[in-house]
C-alpha atoms as a PDB file:
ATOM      1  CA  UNK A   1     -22.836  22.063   6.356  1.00  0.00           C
ATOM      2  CA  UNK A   2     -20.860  24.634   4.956  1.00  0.00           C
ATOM      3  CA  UNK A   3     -19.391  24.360   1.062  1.00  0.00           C
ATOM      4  CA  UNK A   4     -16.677  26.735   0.564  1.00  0.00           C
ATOM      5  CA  UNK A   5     -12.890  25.942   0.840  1.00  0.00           C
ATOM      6  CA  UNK A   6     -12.001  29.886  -0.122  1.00  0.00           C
ATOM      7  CA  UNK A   7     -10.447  30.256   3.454  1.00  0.00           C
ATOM      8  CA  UNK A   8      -7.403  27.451   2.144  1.00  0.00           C
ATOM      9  CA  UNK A   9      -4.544  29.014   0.335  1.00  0.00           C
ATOM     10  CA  UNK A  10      -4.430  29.097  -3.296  1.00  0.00           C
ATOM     11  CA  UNK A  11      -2.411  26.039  -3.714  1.00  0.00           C
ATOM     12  CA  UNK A  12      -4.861  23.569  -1.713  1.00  0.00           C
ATOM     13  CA  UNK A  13      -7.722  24.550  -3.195  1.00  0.00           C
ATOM     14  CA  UNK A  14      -6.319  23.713  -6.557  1.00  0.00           C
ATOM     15  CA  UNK A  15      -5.379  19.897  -5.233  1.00  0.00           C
ATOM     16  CA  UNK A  16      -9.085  19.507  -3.860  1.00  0.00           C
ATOM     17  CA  UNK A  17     -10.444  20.591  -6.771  1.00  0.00           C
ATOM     18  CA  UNK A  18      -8.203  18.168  -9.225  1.00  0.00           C
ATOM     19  CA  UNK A  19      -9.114  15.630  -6.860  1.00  0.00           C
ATOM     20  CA  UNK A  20     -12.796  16.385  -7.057  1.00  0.00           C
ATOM     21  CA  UNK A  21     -12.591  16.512 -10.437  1.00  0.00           C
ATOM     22  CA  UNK A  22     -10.816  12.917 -10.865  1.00  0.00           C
ATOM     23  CA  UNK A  23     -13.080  11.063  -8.633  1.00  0.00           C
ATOM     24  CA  UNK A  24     -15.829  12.498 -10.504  1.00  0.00           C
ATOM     25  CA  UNK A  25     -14.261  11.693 -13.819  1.00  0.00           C
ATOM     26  CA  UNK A  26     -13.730   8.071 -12.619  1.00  0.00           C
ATOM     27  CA  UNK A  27     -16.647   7.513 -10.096  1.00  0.00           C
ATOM     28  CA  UNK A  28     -19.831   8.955 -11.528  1.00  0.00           C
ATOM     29  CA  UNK A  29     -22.015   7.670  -9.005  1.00  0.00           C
ATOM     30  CA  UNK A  30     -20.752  10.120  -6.571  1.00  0.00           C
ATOM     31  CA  UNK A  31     -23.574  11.667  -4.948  1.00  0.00           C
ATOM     32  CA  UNK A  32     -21.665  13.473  -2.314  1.00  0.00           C
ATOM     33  CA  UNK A  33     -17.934  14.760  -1.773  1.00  0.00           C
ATOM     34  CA  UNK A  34     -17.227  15.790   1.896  1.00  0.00           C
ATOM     35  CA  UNK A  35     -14.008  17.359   3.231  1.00  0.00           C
ATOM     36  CA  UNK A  36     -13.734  16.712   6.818  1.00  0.00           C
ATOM     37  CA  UNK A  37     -10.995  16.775   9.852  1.00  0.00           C
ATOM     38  CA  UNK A  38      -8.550  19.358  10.073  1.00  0.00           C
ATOM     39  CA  UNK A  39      -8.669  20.829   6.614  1.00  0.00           C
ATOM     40  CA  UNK A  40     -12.482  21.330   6.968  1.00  0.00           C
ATOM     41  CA  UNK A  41     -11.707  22.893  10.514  1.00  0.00           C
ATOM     42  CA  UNK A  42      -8.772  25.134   9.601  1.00  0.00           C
ATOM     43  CA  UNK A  43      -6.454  23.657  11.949  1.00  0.00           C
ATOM     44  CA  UNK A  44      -4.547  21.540   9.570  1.00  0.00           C
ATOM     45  CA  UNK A  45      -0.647  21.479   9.811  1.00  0.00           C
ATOM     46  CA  UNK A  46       0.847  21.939   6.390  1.00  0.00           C
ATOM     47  CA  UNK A  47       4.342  20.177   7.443  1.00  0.00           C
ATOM     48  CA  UNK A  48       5.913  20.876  10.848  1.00  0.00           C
ATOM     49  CA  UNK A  49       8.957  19.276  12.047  1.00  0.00           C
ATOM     50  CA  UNK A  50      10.040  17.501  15.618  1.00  0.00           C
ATOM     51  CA  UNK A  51      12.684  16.689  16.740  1.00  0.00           C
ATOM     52  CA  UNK A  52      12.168  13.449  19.103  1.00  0.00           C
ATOM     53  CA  UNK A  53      14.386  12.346  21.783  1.00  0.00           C
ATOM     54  CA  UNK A  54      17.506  11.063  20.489  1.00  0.00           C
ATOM     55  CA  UNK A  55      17.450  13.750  18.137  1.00  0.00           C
ATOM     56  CA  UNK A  56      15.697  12.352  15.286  1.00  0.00           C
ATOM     57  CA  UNK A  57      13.446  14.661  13.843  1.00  0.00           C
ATOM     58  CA  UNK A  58       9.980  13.715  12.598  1.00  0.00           C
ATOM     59  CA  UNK A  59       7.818  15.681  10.086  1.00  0.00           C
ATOM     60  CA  UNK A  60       3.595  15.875  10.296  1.00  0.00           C
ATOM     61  CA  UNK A  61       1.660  16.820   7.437  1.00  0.00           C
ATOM     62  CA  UNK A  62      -2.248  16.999   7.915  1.00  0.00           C
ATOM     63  CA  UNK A  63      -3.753  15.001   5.285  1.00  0.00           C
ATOM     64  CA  UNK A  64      -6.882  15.999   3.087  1.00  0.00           C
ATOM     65  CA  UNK A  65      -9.501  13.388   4.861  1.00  0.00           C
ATOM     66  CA  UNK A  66     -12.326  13.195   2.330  1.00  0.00           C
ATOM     67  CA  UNK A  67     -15.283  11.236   2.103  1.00  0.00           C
ATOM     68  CA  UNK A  68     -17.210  10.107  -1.070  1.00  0.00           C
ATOM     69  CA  UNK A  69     -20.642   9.453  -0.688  1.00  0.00           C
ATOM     70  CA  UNK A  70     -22.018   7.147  -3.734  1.00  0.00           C
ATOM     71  CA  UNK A  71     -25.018   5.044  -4.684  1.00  0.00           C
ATOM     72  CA  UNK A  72     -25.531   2.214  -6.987  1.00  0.00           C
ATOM     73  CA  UNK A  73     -21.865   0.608  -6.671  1.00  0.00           C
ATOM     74  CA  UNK A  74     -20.459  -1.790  -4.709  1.00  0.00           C
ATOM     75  CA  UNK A  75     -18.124  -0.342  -1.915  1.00  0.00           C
ATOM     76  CA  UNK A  76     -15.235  -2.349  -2.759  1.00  0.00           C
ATOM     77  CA  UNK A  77     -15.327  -0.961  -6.333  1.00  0.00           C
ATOM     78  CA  UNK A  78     -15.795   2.124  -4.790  1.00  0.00           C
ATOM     79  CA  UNK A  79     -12.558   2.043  -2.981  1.00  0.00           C
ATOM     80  CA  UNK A  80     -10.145   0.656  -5.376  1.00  0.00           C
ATOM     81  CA  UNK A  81     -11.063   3.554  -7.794  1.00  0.00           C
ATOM     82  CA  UNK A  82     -10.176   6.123  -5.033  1.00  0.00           C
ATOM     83  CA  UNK A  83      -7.145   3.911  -4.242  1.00  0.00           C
ATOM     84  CA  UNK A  84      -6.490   4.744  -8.078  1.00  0.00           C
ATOM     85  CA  UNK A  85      -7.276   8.316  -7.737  1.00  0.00           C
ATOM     86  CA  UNK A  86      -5.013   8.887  -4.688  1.00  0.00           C
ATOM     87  CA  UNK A  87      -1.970   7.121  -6.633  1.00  0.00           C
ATOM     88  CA  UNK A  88      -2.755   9.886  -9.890  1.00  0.00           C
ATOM     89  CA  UNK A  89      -2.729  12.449  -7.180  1.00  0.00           C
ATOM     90  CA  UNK A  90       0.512  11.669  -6.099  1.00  0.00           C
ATOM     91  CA  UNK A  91       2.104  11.334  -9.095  1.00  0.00           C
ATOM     92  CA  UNK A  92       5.278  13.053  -8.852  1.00  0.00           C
ATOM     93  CA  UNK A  93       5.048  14.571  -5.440  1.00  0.00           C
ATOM     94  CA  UNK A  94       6.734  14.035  -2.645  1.00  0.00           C
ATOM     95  CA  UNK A  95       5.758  11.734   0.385  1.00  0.00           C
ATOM     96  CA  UNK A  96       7.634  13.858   2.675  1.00  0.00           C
ATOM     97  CA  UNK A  97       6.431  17.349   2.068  1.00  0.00           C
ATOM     98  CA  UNK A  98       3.088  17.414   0.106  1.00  0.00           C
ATOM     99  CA  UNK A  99       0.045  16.507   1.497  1.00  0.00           C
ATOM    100  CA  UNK A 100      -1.602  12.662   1.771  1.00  0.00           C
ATOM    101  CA  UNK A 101      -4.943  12.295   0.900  1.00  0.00           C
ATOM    102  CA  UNK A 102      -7.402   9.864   3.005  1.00  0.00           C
ATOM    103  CA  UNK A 103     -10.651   8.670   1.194  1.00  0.00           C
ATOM    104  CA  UNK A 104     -13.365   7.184   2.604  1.00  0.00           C
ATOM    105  CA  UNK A 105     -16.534   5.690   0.578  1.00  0.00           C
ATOM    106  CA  UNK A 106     -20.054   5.378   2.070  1.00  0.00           C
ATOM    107  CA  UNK A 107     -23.527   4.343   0.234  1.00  0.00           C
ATOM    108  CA  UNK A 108     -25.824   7.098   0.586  1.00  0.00           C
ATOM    109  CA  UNK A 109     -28.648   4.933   2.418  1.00  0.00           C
ATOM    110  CA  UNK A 110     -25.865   4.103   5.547  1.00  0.00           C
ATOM    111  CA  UNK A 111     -24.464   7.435   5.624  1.00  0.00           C
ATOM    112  CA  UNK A 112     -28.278   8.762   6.314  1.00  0.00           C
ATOM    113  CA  UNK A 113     -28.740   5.735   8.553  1.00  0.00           C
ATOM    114  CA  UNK A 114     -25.773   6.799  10.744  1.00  0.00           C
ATOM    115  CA  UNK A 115     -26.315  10.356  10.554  1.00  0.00           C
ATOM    116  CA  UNK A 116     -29.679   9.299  12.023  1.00  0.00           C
ATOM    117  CA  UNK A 117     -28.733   6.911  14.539  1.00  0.00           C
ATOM    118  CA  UNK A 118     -26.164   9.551  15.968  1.00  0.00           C
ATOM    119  CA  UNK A 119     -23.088   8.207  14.906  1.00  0.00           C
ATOM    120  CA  UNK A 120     -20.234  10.008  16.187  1.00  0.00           C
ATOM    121  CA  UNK A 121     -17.871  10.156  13.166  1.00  0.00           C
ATOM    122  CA  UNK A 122     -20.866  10.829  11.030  1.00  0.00           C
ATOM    123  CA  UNK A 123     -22.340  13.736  13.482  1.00  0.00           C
ATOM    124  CA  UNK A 124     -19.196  14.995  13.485  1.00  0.00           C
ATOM    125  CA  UNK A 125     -18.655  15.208   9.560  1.00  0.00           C
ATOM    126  CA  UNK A 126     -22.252  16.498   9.042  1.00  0.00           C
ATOM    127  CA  UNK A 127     -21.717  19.427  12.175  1.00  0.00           C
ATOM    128  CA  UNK A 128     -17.665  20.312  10.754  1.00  0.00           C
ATOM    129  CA  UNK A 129     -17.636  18.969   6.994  1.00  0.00           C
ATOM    130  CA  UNK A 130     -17.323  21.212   3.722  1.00  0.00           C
ATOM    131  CA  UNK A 131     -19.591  20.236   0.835  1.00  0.00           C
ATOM    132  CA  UNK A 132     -17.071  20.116  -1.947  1.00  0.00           C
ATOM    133  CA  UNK A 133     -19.298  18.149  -4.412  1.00  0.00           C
ATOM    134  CA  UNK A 134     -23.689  17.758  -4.365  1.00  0.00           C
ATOM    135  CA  UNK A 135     -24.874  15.778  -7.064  1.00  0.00           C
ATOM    136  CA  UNK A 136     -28.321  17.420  -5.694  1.00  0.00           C
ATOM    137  CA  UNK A 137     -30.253  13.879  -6.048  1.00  0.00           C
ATOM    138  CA  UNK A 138     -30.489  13.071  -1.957  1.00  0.00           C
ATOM    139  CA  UNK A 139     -30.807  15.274   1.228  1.00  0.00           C
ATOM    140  CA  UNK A 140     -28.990  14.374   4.165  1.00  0.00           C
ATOM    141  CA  UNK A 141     -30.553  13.263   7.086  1.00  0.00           C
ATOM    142  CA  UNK A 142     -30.702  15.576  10.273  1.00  0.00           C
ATOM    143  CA  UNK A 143     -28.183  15.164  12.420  1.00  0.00           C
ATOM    144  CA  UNK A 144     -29.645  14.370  15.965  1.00  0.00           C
ATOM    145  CA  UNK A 145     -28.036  15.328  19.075  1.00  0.00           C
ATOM    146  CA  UNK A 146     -25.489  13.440  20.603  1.00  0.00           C
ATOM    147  CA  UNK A 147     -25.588  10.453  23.243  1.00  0.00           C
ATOM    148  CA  UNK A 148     -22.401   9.938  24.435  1.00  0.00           C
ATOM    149  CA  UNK A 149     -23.823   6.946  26.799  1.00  0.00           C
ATOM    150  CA  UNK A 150     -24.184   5.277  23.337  1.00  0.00           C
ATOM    151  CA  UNK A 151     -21.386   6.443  22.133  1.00  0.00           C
ATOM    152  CA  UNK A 152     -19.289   5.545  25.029  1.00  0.00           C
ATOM    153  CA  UNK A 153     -20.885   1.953  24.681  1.00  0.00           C
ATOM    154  CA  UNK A 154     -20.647   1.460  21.104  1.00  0.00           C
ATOM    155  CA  UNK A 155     -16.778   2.009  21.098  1.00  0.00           C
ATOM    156  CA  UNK A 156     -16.172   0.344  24.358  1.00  0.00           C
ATOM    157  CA  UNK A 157     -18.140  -2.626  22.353  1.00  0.00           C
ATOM    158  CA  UNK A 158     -15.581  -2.072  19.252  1.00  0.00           C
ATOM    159  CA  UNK A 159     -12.390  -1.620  21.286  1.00  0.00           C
ATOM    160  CA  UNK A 160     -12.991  -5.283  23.232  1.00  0.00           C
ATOM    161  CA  UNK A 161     -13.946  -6.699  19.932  1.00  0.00           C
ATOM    162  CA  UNK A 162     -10.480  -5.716  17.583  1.00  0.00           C
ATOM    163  CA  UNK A 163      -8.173  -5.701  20.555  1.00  0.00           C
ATOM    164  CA  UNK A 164      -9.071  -8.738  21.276  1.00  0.00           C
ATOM    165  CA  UNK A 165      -8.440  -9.823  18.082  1.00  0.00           C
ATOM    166  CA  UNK A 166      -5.461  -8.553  17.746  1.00  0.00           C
ATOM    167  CA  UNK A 167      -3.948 -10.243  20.685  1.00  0.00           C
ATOM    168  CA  UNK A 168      -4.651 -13.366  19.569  1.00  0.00           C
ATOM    169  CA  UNK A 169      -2.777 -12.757  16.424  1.00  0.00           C
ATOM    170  CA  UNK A 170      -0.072 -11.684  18.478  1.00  0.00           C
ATOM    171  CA  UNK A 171      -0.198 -14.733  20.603  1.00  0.00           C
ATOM    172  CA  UNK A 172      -0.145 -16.934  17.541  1.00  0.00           C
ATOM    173  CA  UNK A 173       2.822 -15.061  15.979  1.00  0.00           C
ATOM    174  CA  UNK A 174       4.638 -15.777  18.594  1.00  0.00           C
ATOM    175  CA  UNK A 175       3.864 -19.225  18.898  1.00  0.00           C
ATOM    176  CA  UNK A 176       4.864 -19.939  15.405  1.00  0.00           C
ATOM    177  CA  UNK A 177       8.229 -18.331  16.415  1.00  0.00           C
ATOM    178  CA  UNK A 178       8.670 -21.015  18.999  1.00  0.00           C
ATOM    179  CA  UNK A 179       9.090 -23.820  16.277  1.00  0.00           C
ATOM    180  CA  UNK A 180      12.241 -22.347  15.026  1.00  0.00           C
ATOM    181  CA  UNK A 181      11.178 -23.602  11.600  1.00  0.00           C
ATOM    182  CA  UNK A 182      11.491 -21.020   8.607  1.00  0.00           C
ATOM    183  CA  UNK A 183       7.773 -21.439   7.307  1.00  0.00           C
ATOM    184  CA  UNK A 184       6.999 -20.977  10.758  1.00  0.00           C
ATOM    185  CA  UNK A 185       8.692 -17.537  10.617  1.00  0.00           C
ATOM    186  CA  UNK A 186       6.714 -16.825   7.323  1.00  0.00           C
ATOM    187  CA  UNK A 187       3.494 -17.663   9.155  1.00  0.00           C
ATOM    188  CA  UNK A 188       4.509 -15.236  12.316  1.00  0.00           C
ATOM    189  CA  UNK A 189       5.006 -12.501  10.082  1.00  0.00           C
ATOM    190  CA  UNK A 190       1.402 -13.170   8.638  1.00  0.00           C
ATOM    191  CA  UNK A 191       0.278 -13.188  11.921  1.00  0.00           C
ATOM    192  CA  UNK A 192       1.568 -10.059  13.243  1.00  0.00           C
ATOM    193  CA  UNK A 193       0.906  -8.256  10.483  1.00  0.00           C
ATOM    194  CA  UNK A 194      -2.973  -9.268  11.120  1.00  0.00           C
ATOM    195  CA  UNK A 195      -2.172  -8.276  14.983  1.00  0.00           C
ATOM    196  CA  UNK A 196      -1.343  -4.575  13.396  1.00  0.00           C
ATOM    197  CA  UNK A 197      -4.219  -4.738  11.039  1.00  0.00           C
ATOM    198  CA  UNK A 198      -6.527  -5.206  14.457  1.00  0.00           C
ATOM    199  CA  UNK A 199      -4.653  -2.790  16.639  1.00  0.00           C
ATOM    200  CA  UNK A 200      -4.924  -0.220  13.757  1.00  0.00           C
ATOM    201  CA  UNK A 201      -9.020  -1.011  13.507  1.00  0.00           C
ATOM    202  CA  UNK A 202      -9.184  -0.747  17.269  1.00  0.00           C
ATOM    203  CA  UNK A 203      -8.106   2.797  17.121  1.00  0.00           C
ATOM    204  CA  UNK A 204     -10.079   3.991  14.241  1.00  0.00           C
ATOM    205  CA  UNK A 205     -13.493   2.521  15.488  1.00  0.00           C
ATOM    206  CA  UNK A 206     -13.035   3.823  19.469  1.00  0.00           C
ATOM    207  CA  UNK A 207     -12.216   7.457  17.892  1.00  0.00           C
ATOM    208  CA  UNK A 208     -14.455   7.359  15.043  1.00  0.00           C
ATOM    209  CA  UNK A 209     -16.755   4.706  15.523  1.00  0.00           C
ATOM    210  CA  UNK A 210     -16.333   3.524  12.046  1.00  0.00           C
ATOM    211  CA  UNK A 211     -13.662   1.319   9.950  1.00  0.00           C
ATOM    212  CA  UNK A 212     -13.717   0.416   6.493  1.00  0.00           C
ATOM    213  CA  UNK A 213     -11.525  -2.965   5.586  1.00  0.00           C
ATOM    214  CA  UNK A 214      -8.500  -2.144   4.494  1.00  0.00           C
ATOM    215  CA  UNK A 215      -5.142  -4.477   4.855  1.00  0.00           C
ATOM    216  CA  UNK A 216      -2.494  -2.106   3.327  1.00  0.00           C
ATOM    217  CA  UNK A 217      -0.745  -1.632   6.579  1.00  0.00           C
ATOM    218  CA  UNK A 218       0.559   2.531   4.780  1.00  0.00           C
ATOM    219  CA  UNK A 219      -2.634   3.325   4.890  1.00  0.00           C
ATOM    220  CA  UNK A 220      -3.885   2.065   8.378  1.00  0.00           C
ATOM    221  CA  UNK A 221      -0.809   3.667   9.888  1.00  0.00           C
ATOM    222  CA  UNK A 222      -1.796   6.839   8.223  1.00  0.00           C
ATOM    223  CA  UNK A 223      -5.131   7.181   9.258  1.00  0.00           C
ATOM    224  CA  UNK A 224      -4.634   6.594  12.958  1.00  0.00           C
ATOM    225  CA  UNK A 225      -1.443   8.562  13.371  1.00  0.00           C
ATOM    226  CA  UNK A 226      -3.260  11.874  14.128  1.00  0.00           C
ATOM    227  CA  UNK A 227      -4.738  10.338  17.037  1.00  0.00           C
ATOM    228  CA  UNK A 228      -1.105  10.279  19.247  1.00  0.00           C
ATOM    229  CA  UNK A 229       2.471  11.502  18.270  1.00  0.00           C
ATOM    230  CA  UNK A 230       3.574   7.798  20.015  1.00  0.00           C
ATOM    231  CA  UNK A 231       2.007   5.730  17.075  1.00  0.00           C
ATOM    232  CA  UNK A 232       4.930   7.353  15.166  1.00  0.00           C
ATOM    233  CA  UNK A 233       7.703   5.229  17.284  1.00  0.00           C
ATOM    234  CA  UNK A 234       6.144   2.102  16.304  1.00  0.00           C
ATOM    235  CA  UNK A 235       7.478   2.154  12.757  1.00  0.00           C
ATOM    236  CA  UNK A 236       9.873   5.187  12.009  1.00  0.00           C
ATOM    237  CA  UNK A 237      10.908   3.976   8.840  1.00  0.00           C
ATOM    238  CA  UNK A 238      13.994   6.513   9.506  1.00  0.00           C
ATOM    239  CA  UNK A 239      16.695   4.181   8.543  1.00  0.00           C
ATOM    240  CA  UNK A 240      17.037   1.715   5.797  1.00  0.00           C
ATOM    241  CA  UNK A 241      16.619  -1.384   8.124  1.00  0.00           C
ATOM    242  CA  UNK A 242      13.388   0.530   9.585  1.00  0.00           C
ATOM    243  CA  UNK A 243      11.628   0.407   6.395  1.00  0.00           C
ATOM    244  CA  UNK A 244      12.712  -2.886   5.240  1.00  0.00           C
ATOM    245  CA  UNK A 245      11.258  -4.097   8.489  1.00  0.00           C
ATOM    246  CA  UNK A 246       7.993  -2.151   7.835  1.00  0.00           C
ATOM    247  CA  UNK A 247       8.122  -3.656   3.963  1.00  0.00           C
ATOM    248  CA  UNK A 248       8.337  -7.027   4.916  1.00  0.00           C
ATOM    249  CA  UNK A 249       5.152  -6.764   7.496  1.00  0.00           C
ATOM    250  CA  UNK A 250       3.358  -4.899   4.925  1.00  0.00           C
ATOM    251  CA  UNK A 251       4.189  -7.441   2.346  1.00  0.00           C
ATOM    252  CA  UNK A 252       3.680 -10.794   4.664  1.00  0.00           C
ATOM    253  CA  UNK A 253      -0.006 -10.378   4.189  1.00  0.00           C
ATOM    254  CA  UNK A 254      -0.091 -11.996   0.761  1.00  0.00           C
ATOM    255  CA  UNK A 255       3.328 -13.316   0.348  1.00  0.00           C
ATOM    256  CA  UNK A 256       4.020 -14.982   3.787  1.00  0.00           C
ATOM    257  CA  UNK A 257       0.442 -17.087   2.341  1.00  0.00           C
ATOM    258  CA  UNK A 258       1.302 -17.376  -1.099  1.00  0.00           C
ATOM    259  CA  UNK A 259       5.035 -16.389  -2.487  1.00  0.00           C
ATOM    260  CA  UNK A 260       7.274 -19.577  -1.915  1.00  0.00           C
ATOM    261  CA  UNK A 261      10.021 -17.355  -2.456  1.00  0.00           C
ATOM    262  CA  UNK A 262       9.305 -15.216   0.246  1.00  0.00           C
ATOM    263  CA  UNK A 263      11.957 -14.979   3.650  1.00  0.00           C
ATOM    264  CA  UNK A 264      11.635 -14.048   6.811  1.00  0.00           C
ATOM    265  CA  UNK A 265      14.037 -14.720   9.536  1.00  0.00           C
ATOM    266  CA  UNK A 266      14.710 -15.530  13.023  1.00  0.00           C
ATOM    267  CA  UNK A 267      15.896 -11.933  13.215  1.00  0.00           C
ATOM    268  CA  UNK A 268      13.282 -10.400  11.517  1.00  0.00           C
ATOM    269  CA  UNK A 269      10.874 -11.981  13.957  1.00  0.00           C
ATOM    270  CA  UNK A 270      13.073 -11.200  16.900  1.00  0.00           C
ATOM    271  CA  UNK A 271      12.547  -7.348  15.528  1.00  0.00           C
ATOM    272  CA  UNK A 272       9.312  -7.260  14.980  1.00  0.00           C
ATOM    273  CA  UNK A 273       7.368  -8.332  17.785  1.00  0.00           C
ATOM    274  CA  UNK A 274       8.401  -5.775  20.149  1.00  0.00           C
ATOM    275  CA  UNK A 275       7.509  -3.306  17.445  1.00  0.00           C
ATOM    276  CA  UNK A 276       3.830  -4.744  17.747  1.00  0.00           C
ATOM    277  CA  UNK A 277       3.738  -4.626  21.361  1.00  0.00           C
ATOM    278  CA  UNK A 278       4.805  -1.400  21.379  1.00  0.00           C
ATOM    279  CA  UNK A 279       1.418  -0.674  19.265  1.00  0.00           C
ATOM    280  CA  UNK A 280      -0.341  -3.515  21.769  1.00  0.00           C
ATOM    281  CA  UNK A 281       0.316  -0.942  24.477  1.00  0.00           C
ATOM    282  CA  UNK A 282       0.001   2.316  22.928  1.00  0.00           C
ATOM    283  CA  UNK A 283      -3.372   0.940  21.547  1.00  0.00           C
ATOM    284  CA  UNK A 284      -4.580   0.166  24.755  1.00  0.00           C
ATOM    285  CA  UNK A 285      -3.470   3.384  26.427  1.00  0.00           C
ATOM    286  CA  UNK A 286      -4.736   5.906  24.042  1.00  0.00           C
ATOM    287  CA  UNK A 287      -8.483   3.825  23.158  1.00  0.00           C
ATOM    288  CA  UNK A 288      -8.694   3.630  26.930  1.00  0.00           C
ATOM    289  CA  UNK A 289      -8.505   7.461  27.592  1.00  0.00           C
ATOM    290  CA  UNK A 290     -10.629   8.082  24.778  1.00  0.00           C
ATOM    291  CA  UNK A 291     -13.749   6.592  26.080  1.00  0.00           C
ATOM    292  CA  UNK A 292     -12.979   7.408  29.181  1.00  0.00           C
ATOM    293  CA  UNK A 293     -13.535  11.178  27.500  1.00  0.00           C
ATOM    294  CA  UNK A 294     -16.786   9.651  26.137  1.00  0.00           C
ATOM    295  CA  UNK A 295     -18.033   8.825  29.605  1.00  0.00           C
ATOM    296  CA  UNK A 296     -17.317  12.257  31.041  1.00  0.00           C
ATOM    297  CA  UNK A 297     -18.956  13.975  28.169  1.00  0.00           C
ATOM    298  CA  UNK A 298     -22.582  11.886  29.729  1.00  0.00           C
ATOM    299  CA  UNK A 299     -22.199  13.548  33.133  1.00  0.00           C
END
């Protein structure tokens, strides 16, 4: 694995290292901090615009996707203090034109385990990754060759699995909906929001062969969208209605449960469903050609 990041300009070398810096300050069983994906490969995308059809233009910013490999520390512990470190990082910037950061948290003992059993995410991060951080207490395993049969199966395994899932949530949702009850709508909305949640995992695992849990439906969004320009129809969040649409599924997870005071309408229903179709389909289309690539890689 390489460690240098003197090939970034100035200005993103000095947000890595802040950010190595703060995780360290605030996680100091960090044994390992990994840049990976396009900023390790040079082929990131500092902010380019498109303009859709209709005319509505839509910006892409790579983000900084960084793993932190710890020991001695529960994982969920793990994750909300790099959940507080990305919030400190974007303290004053702008969602819109500086770059998101994606952590990722791994125990030292799986991430050898994986890099060992041939894991394709983890290959990948140990053939393209930058060493940013090396507490120099534990080697890395070797990274063994590839099997893409394995591969192939493994995310073929994961794909059935969440999508599955997912369109039972869907199925649900819309079941509720049928009642024409407002808890009912409440419940839908909790319902496809765990349809989104599934859809989201079922993308992540067939690319990467790896998910962490994670129910914030920001950051699910965020981490798939480099995998098609299409995910970004699903929720535009380019008009005020857009993102109170998106708010409200975000937020249904714990307050369609547990907030008496929380509404959701026929309407908002009637809106959202197609929207999760939409990701039903573009889900299925984009997992589907992706191990279909795995499969062609074992001829």
């Amino acid at each position: 694995m390489k460690n240098s990041i003197a090939y970034l300009p100035k200005d993103k070398q000095e947000d890595l290292n802040f950010l190595i810096n703060e995780v360290l300050k605030r996680l100091p069983q960090t044994e390992y901090i990994i840049l990976y994906g396009s900023y390790a490969r040079d082929n990131y995308v500092k902010r380019g615009i498109r303009v859709e059809d209709g005319g509505i233009p839509t910006v892409k910013i790579s983000d900084y996707d960084i793993l932190v490999v710890t020991s001695g520390i529960n994982s969920k512990k793990a994750e909300t203090v790099l959940d507080n470190v990305e919030d400190i990082f974007f303290v004053g910037k702008d969602f819109d034109r500086d770059t998101p950061v994606q952590f990722i948290n791994d125990d030292i003992k799986t991430f050898n385990k994986y890099i060992e059993e041939g894991r394709y995410f983890y290959t990948q991060i140990k053939e393209e990754g930058i060493i940013l951080y090396n507490s120099g207490k534990f080697k890395l395993a070797r990274r063994r060759k590839l099997n893409f049969e394995e591969i192939k199966e493994q995310a073929q395994e994961y794909f059935d699995e969440k999508f599955k899932t997912a369109n039972v949530f869907l199925e649900m949702a819309k079941f509720s909906y049928t009642k024409d009850i407002s808890e009912f709508y409440k419940n839908a909305s909790f319902q496809l929001h765990q349809a989104c949640e599934n859809y989201y995992y079922a993308i992540r695992l067939s690319f990467t062969l790896r998910n962490n849990k994670q129910h914030n439906l920001s950051k699910l969004s965020g981490s798939v969208k480099k995998y098609s320009d299409e995910l970004k129809t699903v929720f535009p969040q380019d008009t005020p209605e857009e993102k109170r649409l998106f708010t409200l599924l975000k937020a249904a997870y714990v307050d369609a449960r547990y907030n008496p005071h929380f509404v959701v309408t026929k309407e908002d229903i009637d809106a959202l469903i197609p929207k999760v179709e939409l990701l039903r389909d573009i889900t299925k289309k984009i997992c589907e050609v992706r191990i279909k690539e795995y499969g062609e890689k074992t001829l």
